[in-house]
N, C-alpha and C. Protein backbone atom coordinates (compact mmCIF):
# COMPACT_ATOMS: atom_id res chain seq x y z
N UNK A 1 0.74 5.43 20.97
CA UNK A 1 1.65 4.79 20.03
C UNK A 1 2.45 5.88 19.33
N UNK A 2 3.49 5.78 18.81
CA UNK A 2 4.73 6.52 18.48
C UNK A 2 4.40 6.70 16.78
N UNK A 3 4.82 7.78 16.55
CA UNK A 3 4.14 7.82 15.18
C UNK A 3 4.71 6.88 13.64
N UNK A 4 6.07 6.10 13.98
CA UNK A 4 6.68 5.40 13.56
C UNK A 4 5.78 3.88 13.31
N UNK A 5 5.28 3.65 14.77
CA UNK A 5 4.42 2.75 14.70
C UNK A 5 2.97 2.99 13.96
N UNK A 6 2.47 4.30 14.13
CA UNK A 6 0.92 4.19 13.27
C UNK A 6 1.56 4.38 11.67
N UNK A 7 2.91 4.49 11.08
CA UNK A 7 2.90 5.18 10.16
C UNK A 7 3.51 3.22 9.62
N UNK A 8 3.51 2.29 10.40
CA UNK A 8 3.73 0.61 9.96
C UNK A 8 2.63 0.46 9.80
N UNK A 9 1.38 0.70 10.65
CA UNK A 9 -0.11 0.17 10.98
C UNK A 9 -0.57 0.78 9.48
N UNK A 10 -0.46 2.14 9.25
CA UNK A 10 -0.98 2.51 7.60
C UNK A 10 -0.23 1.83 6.78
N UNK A 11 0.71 1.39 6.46
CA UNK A 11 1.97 0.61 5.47
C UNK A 11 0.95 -0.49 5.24
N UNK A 12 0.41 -1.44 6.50
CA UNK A 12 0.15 -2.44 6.32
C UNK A 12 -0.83 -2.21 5.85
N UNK A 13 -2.04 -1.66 6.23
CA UNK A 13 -3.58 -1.26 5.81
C UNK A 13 -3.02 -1.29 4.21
N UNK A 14 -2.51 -0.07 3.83
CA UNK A 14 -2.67 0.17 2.75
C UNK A 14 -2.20 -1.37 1.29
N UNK A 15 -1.23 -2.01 2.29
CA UNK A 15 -0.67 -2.89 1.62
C UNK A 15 -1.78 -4.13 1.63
N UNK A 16 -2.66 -4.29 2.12
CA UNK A 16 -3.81 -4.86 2.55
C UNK A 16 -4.74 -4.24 1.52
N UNK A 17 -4.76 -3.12 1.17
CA UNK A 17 -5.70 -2.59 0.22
C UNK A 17 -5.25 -2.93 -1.26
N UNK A 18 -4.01 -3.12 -1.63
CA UNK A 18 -4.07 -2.95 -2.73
C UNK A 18 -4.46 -4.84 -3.25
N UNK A 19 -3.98 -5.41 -2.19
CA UNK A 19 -4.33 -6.83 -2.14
C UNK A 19 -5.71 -7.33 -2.44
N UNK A 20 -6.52 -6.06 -1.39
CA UNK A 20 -8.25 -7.52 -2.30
C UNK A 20 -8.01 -6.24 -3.42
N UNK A 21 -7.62 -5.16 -3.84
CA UNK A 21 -7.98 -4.79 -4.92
C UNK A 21 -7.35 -5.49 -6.05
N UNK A 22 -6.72 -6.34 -6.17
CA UNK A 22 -5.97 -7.33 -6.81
C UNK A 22 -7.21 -8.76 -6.40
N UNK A 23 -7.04 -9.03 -5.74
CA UNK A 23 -8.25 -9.81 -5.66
C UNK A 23 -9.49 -10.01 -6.62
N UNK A 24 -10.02 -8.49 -5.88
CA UNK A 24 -11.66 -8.30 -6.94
C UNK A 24 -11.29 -7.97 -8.43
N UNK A 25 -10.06 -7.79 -8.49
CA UNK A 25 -10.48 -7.39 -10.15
C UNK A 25 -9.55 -8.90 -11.01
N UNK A 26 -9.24 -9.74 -10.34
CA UNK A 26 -8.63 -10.89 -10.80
C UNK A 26 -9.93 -11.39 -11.46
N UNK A 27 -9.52 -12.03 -13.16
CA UNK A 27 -10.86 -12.14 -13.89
C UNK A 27 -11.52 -11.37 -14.39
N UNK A 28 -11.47 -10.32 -14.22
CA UNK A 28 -12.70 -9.48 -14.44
C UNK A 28 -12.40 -8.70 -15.67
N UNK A 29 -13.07 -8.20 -16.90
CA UNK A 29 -13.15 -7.32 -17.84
C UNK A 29 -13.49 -6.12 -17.47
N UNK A 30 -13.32 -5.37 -17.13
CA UNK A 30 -13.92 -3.82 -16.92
C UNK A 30 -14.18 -2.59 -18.23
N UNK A 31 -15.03 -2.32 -18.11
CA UNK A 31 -15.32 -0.98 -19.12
C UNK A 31 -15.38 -0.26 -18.31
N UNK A 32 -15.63 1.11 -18.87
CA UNK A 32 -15.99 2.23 -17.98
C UNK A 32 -17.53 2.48 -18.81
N UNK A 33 -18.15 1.39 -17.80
CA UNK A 33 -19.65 1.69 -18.19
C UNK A 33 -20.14 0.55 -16.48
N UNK A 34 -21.65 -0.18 -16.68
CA UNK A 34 -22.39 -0.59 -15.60
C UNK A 34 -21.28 -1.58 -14.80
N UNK A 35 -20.18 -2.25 -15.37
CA UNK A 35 -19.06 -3.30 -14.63
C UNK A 35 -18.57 -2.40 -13.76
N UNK A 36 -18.17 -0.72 -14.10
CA UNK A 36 -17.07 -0.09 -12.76
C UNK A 36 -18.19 -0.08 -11.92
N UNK A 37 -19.36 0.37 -11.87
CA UNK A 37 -19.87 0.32 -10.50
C UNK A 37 -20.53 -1.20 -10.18
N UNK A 38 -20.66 -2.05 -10.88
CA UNK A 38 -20.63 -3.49 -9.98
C UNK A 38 -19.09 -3.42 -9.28
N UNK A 39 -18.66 -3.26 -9.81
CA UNK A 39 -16.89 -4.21 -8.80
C UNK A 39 -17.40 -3.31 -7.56
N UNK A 40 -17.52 -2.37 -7.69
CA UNK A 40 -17.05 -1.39 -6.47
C UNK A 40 -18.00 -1.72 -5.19
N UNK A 41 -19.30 -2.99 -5.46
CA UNK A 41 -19.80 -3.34 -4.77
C UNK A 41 -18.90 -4.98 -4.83
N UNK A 42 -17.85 -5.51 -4.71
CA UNK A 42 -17.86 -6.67 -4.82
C UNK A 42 -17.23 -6.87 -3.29
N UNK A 43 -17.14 -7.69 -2.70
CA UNK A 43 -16.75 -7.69 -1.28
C UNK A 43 -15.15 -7.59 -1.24
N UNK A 44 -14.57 -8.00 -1.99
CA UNK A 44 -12.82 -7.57 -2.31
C UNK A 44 -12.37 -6.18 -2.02
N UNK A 45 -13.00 -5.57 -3.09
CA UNK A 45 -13.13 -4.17 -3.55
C UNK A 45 -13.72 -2.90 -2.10
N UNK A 46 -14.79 -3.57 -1.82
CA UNK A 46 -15.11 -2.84 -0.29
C UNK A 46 -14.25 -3.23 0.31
N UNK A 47 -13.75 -4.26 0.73
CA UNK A 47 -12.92 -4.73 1.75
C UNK A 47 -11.33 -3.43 1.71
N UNK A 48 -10.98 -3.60 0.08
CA UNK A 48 -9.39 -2.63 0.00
C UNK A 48 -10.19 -1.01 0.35
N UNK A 49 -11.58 -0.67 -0.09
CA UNK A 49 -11.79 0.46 0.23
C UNK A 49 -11.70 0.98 1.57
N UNK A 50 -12.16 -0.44 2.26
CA UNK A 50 -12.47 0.28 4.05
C UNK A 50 -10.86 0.45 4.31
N UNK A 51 -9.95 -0.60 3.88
CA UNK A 51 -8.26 -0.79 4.54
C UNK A 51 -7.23 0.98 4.43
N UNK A 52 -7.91 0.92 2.93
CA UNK A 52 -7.63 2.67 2.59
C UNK A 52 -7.90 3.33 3.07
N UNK A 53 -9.20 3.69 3.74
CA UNK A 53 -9.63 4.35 4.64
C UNK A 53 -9.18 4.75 5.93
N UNK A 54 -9.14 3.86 6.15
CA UNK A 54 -8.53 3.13 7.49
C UNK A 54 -6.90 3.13 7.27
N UNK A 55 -5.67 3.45 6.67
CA UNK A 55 -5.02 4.20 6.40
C UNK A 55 -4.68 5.49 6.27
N UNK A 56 -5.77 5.62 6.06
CA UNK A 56 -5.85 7.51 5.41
C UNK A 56 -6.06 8.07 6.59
N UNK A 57 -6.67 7.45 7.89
CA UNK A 57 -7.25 8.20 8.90
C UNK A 57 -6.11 8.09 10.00
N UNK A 58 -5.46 6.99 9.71
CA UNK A 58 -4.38 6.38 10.70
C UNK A 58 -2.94 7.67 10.04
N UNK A 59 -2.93 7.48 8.92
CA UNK A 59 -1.51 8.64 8.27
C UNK A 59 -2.30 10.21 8.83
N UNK A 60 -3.50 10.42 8.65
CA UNK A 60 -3.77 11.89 9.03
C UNK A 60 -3.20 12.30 10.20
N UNK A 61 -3.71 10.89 11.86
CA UNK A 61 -2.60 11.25 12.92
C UNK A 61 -0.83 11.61 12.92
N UNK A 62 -1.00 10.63 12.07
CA UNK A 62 0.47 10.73 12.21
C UNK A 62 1.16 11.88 11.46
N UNK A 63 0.06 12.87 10.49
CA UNK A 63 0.84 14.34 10.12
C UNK A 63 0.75 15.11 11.06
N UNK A 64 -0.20 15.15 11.73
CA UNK A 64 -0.48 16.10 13.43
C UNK A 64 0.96 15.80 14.34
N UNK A 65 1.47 14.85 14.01
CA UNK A 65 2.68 14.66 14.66
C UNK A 65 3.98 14.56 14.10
N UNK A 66 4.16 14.49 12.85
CA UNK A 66 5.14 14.69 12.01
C UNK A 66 5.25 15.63 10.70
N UNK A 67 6.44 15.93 10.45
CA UNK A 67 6.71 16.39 9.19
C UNK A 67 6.17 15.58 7.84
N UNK A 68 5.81 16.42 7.08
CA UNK A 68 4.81 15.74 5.80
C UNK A 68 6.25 14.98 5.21
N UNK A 69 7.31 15.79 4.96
CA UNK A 69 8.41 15.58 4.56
C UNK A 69 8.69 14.32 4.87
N UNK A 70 8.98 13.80 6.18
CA UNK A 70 9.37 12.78 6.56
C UNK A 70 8.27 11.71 6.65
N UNK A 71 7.13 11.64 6.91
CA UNK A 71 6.26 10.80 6.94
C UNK A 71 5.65 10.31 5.36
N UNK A 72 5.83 11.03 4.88
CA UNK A 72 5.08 10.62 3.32
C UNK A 72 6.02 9.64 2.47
N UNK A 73 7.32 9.71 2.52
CA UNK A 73 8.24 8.77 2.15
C UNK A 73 8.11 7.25 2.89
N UNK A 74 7.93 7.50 4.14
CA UNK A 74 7.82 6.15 4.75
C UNK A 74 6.50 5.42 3.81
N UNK A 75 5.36 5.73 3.38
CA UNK A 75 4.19 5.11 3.21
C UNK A 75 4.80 4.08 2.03
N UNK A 76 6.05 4.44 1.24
CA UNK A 76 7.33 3.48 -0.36
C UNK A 76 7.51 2.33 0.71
N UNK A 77 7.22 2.31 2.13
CA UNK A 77 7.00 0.99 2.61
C UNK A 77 6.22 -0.08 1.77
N UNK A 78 5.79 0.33 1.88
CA UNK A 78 4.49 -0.34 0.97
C UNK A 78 4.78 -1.25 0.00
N UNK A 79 6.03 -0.79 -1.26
CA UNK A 79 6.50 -1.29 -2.05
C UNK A 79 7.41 -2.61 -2.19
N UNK A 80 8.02 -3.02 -1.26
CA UNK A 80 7.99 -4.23 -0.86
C UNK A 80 7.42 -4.97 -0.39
N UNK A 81 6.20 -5.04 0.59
CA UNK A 81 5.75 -5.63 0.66
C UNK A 81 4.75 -5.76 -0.16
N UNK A 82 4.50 -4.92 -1.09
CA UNK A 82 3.28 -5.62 -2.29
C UNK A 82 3.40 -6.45 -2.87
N UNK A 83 5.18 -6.24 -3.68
CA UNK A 83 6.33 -6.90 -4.05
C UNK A 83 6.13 -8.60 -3.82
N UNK A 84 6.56 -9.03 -2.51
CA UNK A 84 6.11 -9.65 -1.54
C UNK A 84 4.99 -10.49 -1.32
N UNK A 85 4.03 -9.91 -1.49
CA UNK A 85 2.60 -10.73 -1.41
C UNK A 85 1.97 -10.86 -3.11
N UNK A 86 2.58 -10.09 -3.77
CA UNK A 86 2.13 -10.27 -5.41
C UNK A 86 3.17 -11.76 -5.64
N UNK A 87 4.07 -11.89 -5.42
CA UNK A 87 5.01 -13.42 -5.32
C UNK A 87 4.20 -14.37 -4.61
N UNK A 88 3.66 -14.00 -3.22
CA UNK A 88 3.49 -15.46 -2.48
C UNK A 88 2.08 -15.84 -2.85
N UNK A 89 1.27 -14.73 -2.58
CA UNK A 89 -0.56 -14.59 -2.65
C UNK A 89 -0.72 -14.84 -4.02
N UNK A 90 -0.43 -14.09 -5.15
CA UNK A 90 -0.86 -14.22 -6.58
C UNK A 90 0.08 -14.78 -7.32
N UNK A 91 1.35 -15.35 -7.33
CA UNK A 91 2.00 -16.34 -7.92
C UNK A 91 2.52 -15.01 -9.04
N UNK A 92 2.33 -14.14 -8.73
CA UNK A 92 3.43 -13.39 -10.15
C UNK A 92 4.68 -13.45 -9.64
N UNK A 93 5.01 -13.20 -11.46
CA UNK A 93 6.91 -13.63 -11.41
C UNK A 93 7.02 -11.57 -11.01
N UNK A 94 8.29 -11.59 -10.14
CA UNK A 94 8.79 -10.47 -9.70
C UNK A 94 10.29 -10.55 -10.25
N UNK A 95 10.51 -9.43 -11.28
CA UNK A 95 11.91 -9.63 -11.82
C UNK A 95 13.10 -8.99 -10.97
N UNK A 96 14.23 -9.13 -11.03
CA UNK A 96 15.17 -9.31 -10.71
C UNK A 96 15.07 -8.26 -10.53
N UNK A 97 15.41 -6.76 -11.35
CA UNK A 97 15.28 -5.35 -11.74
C UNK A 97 14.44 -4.75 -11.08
N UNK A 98 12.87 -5.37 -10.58
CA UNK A 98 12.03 -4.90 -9.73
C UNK A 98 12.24 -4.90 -8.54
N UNK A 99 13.27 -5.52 -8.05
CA UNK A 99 13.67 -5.89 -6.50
C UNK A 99 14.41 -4.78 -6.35
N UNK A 100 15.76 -4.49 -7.64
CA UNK A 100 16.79 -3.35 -7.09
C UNK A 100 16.02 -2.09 -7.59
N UNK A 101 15.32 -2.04 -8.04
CA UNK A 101 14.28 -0.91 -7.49
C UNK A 101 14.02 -0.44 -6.57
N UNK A 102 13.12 -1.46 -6.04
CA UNK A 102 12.40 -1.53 -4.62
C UNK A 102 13.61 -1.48 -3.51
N UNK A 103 14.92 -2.24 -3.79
CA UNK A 103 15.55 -1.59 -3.10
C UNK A 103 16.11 -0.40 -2.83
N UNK A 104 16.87 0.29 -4.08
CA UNK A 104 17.09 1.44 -4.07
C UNK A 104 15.86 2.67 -3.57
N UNK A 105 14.99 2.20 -3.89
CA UNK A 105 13.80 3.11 -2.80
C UNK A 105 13.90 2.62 -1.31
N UNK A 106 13.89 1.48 -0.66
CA UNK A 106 14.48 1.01 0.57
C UNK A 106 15.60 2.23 0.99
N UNK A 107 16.54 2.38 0.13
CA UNK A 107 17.57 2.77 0.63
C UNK A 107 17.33 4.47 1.18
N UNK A 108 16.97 5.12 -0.04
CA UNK A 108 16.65 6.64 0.03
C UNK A 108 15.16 6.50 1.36
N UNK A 109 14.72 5.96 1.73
CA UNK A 109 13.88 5.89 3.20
C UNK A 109 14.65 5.66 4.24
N UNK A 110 15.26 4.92 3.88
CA UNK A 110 16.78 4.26 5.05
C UNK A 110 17.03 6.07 5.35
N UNK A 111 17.74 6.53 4.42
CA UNK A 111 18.08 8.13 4.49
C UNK A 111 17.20 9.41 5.15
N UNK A 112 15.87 9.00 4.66
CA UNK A 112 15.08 10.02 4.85
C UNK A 112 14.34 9.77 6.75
N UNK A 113 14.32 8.12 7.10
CA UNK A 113 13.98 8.35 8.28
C UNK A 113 15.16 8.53 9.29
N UNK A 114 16.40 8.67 8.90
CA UNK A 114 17.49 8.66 9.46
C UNK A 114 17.44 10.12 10.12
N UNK A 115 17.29 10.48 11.31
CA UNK A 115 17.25 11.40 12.53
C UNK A 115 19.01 11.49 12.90
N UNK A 116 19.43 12.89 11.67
CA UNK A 116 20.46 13.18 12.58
C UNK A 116 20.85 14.18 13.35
């Protein structure tokens, strides 16, 4: 696979991770006392840990084959589609201002994977 493609396959993982981590902590009060290490056993929470993982190992190939430069910008993929699934999956309002954000980061990737 082309490193363009493992560097979508981590986009998604990771975008997958931040999702049950949104998940497991929906509800929840946290201290930094005996609650942080319950969540971190909650099946949400493992679930975004393994996806991260499993990202992290999938982007490591893809620096063996690319410039850090160019590959590390692609991962602001991400940012729309969190965007994206925080609207459809969790019903938050996404403002107007957060979109031309997310676009204007769209754009400077537009730039940065641009091979001229």
């Amino acid at each position: 696979m082309n490193s363009f493609g493992l560097i979508l396959i981590s986009v998604i993982l990771g975008t997958a991770g931040q999702l049950f981590f949104k998940a497991g902590t929906r509800g929840v009060k946290l201290d930094f006392d005996s609650s942080m290490i319950r969540i971190f056993f909650s099946p949400y929470i493992l679930a975004g840990l393994i996806t991260y993982a499993s990202a992290t190992a999938i982007f490591l190939k893809v620096l063996t084959q690319e410039a850090l430069s160019f590959a590390y910008p692609m991962i602001s993929l991400t940012y729309p589609l969190v965007l994206l699934c925080s609207l459809l999956i969790f019903k938050e309002p996404v403002p107007a201002f957060r979109w031309i954000g997310v676009l204007f980061i769209m754009i400077g990737v537009f730039f940065i994977g641009k091979r001229f």
